[in-house]
Protein backbone atom coordinates (compact mmCIF):
# COMPACT_ATOMS: atom_id res chain seq x y z
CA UNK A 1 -18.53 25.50 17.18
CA UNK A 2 -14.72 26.55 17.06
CA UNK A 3 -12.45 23.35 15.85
CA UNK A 4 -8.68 23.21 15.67
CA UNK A 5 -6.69 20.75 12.73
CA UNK A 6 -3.05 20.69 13.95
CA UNK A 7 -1.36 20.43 10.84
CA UNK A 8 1.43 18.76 12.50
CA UNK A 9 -0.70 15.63 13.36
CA UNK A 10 -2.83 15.87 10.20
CA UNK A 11 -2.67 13.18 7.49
CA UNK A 12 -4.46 14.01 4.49
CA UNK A 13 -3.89 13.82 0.62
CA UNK A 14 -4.42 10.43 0.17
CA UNK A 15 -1.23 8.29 -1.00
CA UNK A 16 -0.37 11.29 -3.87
CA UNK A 17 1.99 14.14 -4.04
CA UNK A 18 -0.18 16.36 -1.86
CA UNK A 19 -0.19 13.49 0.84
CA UNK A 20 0.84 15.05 4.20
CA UNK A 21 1.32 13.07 7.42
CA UNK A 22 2.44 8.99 8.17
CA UNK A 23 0.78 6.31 8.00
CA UNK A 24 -2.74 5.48 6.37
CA UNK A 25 -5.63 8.00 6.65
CA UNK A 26 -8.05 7.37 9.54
CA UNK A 27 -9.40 9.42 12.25
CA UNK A 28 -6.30 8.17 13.87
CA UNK A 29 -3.72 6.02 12.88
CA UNK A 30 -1.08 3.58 14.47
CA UNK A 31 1.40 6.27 14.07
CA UNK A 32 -0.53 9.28 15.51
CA UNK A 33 -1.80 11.03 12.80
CA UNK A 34 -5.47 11.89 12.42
CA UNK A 35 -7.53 13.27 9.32
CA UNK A 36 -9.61 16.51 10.10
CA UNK A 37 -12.42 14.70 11.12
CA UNK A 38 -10.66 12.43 13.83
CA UNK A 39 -9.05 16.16 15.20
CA UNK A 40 -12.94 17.11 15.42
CA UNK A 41 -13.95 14.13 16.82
CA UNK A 42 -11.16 14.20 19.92
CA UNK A 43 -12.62 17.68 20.65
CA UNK A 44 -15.72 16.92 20.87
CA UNK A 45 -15.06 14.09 23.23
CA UNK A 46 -14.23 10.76 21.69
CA UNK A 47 -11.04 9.55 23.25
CA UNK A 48 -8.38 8.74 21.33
CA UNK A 49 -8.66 5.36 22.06
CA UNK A 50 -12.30 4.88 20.59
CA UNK A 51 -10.79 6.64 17.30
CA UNK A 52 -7.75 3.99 16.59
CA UNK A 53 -7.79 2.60 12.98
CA UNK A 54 -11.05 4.23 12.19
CA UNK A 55 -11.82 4.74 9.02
CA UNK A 56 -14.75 7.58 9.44
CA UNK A 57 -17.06 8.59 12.08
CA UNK A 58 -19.76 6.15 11.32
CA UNK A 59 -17.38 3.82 12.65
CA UNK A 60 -17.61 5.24 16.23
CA UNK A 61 -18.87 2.98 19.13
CA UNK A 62 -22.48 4.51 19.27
CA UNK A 63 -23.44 2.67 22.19
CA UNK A 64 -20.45 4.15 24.22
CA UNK A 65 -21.34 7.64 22.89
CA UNK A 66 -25.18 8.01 22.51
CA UNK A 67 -24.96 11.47 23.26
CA UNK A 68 -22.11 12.29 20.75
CA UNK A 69 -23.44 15.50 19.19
CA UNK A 70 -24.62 15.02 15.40
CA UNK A 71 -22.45 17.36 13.52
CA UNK A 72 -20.44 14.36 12.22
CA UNK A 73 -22.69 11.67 12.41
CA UNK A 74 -26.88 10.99 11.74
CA UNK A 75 -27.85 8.94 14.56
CA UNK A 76 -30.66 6.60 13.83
CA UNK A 77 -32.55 4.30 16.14
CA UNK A 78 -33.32 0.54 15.26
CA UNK A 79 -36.15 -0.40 17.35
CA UNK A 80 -35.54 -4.54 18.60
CA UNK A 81 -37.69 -6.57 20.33
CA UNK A 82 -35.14 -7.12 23.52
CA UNK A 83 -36.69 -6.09 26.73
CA UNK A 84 -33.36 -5.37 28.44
CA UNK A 85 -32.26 -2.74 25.22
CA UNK A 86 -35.65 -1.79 22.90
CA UNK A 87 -33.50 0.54 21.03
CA UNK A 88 -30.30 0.54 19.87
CA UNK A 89 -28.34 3.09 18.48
CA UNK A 90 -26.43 3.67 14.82
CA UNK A 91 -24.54 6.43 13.49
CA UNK A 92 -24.17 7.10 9.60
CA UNK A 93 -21.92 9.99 8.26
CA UNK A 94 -23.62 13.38 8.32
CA UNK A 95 -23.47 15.67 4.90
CA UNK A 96 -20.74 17.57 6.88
CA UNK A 97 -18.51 14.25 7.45
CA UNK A 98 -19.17 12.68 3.79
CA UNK A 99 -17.99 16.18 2.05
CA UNK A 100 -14.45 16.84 4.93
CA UNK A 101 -13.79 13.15 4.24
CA UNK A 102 -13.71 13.89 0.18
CA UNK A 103 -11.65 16.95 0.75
CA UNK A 104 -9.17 15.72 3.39
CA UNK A 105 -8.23 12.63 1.16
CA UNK A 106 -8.70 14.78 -2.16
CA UNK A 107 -4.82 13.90 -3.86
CA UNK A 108 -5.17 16.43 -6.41
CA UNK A 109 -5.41 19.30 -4.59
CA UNK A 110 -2.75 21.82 -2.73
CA UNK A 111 -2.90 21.88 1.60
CA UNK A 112 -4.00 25.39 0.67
CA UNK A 113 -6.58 25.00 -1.10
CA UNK A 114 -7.89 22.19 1.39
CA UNK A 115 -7.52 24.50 4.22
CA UNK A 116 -9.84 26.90 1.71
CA UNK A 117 -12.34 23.93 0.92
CA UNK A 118 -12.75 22.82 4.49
CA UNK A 119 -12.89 26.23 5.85
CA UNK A 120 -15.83 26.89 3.16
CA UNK A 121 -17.45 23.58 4.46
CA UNK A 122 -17.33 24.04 8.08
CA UNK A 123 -18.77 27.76 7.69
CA UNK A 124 -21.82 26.49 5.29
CA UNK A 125 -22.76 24.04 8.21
CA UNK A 126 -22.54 27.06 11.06
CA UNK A 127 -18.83 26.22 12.44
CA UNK A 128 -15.65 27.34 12.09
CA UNK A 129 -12.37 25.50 11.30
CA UNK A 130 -8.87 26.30 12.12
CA UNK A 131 -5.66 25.43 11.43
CA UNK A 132 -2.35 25.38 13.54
CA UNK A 133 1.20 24.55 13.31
CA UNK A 134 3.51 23.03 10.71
CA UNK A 135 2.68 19.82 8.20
CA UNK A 136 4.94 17.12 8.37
CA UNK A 137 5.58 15.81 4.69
CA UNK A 138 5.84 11.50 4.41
CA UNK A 139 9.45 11.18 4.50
CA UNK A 140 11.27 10.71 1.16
CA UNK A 141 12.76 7.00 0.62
């Protein structure tokens, strides 16, 4: 798979000097900024709505998307003993989610070099990641 980061919408760099974006880091935030991972996420169908104030994609309602593809999540199945729902569904972060998430929050690191890292990261997992327009800096106080 093909995924797009709009570096205009990105927030990443945790709270240091390389911080990029408004707002806290989530896979989308009050003020409309995702992390890499939310960007992913939207594409590969999780409405923006189901993303707000989400931390990582673990976090994702896996009842309302059982079929969300595991690139970004390990879905596991807890067996129960209701009738009406035997099993119900969980998602954990995949290997793929737990490194981007390291990366995209990473304060020590250049927007360059996290382009590099995530580009490496999507390619040793079989996709591809872009990048698009201009970062927005956190305004200066």
């Amino acid at each position: 798979m093909v995924f797009t980061v709009d570096r205009s919408k990105w927030r990443s760099g945790g709270d240091g000097k390389n911080k990029i974006g408004i707002g806290a880091t989530a896979l989308l935030n009050p003020s409309g900024f995702m992390c890499c991972l939310g960007q992913t996420c939207n594409q590969l169908g999780v409405k923006k709505v189901d993303l707000v104030k989400l931390g990582e994609p673990s976090e994702i309602d896996s009842d309302k998307y059982k079929k969300f593809p595991d690139i970004f999540v390990d879905i596991e199945e807890d067996y129960s003993y209701d009738d009406e729902y035997p099993i119900e569904l969980s998602f954990s972060n995949s290997k793929l989610s737990e490194d981007a998430m390291e990366i995209n929050d990473d304060e020590d690191i250049s927007q360059k070099e996290r382009e590099k890292r995530l580009r490496n990261l999507f390619k040793e997992h079989g996709h591809k990641i872009k990048f698009i327009g201009e970062s927005r800096k956190r305004a200066k106080k």
